[in-house]
PDB file of N, CA and C in Angstrom:
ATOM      1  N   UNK A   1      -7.312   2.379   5.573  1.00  0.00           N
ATOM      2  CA  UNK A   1      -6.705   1.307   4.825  1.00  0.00           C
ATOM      3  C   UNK A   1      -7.770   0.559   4.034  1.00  0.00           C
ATOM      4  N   UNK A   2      -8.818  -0.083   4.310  1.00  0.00           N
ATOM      5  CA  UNK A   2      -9.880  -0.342   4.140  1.00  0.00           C
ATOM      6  C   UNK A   2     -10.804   0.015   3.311  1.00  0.00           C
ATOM      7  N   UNK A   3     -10.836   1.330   3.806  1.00  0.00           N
ATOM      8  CA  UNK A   3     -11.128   2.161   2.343  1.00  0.00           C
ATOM      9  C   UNK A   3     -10.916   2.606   0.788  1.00  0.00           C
ATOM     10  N   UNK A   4      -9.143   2.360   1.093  1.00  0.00           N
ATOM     11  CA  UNK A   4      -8.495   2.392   0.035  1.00  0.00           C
ATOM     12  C   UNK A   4      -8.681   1.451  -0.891  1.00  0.00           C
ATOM     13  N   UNK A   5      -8.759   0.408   0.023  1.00  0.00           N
ATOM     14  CA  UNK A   5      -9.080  -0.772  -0.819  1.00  0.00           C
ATOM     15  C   UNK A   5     -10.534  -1.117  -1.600  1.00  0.00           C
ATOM     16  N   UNK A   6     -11.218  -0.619  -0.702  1.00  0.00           N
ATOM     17  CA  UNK A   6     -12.479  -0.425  -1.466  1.00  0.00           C
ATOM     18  C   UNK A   6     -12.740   0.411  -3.069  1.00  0.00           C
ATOM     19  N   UNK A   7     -11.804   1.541  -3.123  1.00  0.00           N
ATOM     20  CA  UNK A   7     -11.398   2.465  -4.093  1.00  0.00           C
ATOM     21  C   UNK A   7     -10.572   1.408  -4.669  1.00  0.00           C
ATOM     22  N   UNK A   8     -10.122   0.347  -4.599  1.00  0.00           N
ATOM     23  CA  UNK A   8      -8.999  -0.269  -5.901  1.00  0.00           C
ATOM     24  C   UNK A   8     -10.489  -1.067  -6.568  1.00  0.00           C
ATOM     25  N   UNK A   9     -11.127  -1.785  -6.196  1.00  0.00           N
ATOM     26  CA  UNK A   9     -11.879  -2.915  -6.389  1.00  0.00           C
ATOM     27  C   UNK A   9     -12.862  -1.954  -6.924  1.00  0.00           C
ATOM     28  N   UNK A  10     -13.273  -0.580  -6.796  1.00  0.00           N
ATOM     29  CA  UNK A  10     -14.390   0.015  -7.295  1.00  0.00           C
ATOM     30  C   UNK A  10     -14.056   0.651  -8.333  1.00  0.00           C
ATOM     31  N   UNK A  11     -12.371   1.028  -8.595  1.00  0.00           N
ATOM     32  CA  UNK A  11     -12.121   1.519 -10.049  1.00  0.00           C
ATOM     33  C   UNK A  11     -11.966   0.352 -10.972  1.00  0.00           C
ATOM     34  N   UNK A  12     -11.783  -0.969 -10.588  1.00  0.00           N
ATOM     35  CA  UNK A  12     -11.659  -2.123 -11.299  1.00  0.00           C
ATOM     36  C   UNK A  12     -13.343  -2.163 -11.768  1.00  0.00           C
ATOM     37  N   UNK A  13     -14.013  -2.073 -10.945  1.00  0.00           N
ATOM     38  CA  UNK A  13     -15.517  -2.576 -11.484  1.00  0.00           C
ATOM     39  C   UNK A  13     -15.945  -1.080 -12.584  1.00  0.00           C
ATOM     40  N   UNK A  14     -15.364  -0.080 -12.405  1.00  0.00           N
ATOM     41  CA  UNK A  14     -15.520   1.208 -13.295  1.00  0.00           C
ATOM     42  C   UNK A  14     -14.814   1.093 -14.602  1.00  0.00           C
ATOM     43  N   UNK A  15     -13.945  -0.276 -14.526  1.00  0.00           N
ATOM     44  CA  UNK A  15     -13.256  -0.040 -15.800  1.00  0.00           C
ATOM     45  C   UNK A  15     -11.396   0.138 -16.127  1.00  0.00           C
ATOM     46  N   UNK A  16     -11.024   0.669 -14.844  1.00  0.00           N
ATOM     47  CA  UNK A  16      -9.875   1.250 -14.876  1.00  0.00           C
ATOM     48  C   UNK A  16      -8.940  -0.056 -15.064  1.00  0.00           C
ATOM     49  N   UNK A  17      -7.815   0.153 -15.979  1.00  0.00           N
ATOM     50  CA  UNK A  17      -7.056  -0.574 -16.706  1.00  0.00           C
ATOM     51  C   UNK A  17      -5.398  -0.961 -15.311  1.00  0.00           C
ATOM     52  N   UNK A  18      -5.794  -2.120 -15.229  1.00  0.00           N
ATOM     53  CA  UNK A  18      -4.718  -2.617 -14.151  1.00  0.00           C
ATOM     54  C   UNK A  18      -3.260  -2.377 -14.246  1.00  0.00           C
ATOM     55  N   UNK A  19      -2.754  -1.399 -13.896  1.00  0.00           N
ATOM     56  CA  UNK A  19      -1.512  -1.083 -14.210  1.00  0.00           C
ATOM     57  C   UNK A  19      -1.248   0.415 -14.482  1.00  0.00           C
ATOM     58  N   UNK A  20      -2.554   0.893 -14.719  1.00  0.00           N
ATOM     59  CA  UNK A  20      -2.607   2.259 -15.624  1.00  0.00           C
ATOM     60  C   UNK A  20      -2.209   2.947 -14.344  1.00  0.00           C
ATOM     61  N   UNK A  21      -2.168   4.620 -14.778  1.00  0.00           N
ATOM     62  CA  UNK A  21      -1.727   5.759 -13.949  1.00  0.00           C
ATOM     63  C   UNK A  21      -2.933   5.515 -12.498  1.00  0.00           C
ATOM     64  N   UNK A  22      -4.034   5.428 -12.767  1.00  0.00           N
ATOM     65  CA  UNK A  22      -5.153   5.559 -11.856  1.00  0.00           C
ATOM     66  C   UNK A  22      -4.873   4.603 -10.932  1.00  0.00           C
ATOM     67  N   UNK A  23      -4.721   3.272 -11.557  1.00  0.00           N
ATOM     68  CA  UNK A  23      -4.347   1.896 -10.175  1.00  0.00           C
ATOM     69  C   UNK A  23      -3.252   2.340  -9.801  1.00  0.00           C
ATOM     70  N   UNK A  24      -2.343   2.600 -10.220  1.00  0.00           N
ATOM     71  CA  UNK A  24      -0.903   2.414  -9.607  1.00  0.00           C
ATOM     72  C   UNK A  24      -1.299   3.667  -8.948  1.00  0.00           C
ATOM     73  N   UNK A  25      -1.841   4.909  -8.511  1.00  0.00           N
ATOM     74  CA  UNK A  25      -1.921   5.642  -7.520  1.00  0.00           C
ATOM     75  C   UNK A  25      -3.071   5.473  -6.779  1.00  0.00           C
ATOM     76  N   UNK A  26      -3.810   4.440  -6.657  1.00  0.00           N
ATOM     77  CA  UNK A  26      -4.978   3.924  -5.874  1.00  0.00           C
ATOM     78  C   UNK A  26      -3.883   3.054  -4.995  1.00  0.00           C
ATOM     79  N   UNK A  27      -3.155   2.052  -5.320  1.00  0.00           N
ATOM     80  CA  UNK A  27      -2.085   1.338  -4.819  1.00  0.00           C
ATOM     81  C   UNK A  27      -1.447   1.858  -3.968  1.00  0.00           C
ATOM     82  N   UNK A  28      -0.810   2.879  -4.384  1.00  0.00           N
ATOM     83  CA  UNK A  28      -0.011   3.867  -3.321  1.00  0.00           C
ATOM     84  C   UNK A  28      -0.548   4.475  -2.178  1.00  0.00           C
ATOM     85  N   UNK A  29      -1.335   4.722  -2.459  1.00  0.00           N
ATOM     86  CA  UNK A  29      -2.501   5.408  -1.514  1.00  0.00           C
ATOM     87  C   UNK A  29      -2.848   4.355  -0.562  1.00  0.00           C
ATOM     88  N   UNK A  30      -2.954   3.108  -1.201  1.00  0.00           N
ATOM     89  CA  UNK A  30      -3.172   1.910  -0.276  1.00  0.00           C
ATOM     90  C   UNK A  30      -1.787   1.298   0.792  1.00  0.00           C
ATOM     91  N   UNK A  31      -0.572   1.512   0.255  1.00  0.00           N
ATOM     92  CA  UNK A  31       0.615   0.996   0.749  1.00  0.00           C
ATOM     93  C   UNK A  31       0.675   2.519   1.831  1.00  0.00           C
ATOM     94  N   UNK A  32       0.538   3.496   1.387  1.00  0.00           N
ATOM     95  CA  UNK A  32       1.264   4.549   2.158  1.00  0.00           C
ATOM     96  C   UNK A  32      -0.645   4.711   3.760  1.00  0.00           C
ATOM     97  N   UNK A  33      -1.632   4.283   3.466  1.00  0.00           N
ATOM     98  CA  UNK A  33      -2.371   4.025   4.509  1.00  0.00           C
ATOM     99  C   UNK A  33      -2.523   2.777   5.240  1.00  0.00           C
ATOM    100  N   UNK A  34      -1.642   1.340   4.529  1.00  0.00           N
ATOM    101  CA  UNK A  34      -0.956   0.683   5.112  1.00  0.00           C
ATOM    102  C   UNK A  34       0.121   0.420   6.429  1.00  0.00           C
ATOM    103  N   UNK A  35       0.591   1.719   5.953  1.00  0.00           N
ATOM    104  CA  UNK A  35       2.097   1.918   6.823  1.00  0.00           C
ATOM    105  C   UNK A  35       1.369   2.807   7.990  1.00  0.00           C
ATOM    106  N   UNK A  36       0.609   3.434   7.522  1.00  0.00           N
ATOM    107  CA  UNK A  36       0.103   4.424   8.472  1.00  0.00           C
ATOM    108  C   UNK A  36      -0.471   3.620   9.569  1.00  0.00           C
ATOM    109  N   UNK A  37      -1.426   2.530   9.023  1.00  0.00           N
ATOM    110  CA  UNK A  37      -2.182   1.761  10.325  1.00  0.00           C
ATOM    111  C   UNK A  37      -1.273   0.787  11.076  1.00  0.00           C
ATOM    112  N   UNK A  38       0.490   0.297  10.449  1.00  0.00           N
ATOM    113  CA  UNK A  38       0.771  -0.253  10.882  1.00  0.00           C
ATOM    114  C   UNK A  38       1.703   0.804  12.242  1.00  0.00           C
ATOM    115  N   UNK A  39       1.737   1.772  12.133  1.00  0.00           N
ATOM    116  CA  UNK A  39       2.517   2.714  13.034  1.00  0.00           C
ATOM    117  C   UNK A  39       1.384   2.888  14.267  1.00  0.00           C
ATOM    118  N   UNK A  40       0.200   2.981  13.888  1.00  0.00           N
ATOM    119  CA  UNK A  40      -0.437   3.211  14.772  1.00  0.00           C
ATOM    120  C   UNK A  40      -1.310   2.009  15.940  1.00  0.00           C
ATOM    121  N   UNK A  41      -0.881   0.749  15.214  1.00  0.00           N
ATOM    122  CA  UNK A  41      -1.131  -0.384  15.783  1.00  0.00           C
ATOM    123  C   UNK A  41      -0.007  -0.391  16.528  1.00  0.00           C
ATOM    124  N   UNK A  42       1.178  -0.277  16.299  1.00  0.00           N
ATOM    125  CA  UNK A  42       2.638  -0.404  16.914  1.00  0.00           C
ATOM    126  C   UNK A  42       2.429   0.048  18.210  1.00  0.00           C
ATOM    127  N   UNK A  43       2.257   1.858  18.132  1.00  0.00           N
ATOM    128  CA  UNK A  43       2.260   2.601  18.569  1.00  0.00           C
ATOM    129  C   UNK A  43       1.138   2.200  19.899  1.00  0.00           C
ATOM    130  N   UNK A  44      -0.286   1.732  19.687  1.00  0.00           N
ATOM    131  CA  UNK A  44      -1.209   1.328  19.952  1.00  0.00           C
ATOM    132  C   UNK A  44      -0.490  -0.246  21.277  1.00  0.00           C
ATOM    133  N   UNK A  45       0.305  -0.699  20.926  1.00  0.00           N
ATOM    134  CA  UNK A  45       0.428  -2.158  21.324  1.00  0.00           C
ATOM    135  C   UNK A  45       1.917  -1.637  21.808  1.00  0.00           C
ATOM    136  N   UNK A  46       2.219  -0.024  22.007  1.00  0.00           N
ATOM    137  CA  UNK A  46       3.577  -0.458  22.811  1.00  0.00           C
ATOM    138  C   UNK A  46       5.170  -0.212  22.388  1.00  0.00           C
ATOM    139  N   UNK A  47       4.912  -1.120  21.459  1.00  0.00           N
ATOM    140  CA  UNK A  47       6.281  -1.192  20.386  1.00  0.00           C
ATOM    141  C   UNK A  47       6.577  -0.308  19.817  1.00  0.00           C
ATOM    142  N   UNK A  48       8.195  -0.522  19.732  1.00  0.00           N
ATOM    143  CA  UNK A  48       8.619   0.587  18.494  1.00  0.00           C
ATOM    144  C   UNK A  48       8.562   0.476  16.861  1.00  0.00           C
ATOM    145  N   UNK A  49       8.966   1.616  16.202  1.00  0.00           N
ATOM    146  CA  UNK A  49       8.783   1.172  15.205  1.00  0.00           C
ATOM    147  C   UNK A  49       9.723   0.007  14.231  1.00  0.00           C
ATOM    148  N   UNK A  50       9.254  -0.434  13.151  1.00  0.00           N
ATOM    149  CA  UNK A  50      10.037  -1.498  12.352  1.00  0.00           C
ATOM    150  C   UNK A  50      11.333  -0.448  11.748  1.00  0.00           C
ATOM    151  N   UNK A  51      12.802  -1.663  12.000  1.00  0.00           N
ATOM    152  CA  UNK A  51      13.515  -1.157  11.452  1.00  0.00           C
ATOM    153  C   UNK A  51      13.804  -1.213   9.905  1.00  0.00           C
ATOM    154  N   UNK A  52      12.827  -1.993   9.487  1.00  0.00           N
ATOM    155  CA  UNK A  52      13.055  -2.592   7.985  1.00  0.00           C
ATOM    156  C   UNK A  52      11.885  -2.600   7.313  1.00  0.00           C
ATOM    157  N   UNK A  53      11.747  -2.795   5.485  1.00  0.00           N
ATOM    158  CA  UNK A  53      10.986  -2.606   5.333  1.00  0.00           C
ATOM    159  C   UNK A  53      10.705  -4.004   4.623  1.00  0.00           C
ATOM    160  N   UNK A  54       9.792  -4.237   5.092  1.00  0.00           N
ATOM    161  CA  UNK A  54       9.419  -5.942   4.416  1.00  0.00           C
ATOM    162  C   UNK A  54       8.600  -6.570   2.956  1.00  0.00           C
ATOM    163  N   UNK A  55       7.753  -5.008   2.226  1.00  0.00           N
ATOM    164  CA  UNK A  55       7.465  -5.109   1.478  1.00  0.00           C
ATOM    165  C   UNK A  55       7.916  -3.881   0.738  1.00  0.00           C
ATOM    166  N   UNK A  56       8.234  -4.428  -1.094  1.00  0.00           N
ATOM    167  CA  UNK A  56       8.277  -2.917  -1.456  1.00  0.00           C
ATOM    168  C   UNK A  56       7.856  -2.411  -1.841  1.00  0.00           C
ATOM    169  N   UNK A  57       8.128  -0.377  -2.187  1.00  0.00           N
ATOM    170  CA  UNK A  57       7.198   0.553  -2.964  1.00  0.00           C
ATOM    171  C   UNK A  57       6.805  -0.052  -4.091  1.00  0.00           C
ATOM    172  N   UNK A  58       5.775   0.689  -5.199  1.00  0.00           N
ATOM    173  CA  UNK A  58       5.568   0.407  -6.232  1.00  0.00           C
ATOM    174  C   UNK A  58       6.494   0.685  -7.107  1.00  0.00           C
ATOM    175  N   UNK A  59       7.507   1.225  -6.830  1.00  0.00           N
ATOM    176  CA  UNK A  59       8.588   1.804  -7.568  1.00  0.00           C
ATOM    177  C   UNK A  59       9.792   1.069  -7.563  1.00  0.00           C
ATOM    178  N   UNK A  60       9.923   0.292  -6.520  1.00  0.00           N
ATOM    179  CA  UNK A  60      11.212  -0.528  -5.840  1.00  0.00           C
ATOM    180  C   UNK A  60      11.209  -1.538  -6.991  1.00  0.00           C
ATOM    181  N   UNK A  61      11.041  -1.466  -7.938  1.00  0.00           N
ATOM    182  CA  UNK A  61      10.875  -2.834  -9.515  1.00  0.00           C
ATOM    183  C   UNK A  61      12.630  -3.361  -9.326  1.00  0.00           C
ATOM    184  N   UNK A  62      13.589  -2.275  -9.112  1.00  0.00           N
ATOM    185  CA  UNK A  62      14.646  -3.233  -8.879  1.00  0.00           C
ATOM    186  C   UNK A  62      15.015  -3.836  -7.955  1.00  0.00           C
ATOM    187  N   UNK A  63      14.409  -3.919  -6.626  1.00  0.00           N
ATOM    188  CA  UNK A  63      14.548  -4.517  -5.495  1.00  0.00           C
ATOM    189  C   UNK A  63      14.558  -5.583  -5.562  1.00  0.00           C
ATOM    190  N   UNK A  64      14.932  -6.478  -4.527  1.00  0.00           N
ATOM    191  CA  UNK A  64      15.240  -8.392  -4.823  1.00  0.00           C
ATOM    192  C   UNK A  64      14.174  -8.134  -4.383  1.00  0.00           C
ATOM    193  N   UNK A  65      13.090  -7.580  -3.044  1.00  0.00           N
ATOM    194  CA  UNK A  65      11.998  -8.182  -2.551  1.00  0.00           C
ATOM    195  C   UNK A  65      10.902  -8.243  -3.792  1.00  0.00           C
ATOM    196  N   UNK A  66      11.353  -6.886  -4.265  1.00  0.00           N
ATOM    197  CA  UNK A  66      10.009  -6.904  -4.940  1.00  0.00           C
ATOM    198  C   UNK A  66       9.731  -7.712  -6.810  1.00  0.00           C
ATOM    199  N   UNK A  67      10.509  -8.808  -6.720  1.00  0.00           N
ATOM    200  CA  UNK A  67      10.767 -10.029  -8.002  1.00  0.00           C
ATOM    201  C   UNK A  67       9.968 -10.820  -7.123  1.00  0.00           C
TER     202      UNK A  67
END
């Protein structure tokens, strides 16, 4: 997760245009190793998984959450 993020902030300092094809799949990469650490913290602490999803994809643009 961590990492990913390191890769958003290092294509920003390279130049890469906020919004472009490159962020928006640095992003994804970040949401979908997001979910991953949150399954495994879950998983880690017991619990089951979430029935809902509380934030949305990058794609979800018509979603109420994601306005």
């Amino acid at each position: 997760m961590f990492h990913s993020l390191r890769r958003i902030c290092d294509g920003y300092a390279d130049g890469a245009a906020v919004g472009g094809p490159e962020d928006r799949a640095r992003w994804e990469a970040r949401g979908k190793a997001a979910a991953e650490m949150r399954t495994l913290m879950r998983e880690d602490l017991g619990v089951g998984p979430l029935t809902e999803r509380h934030s949305p994809l990058l794609g979800d643009y018509g979603h109420p959450a994601a306005q």
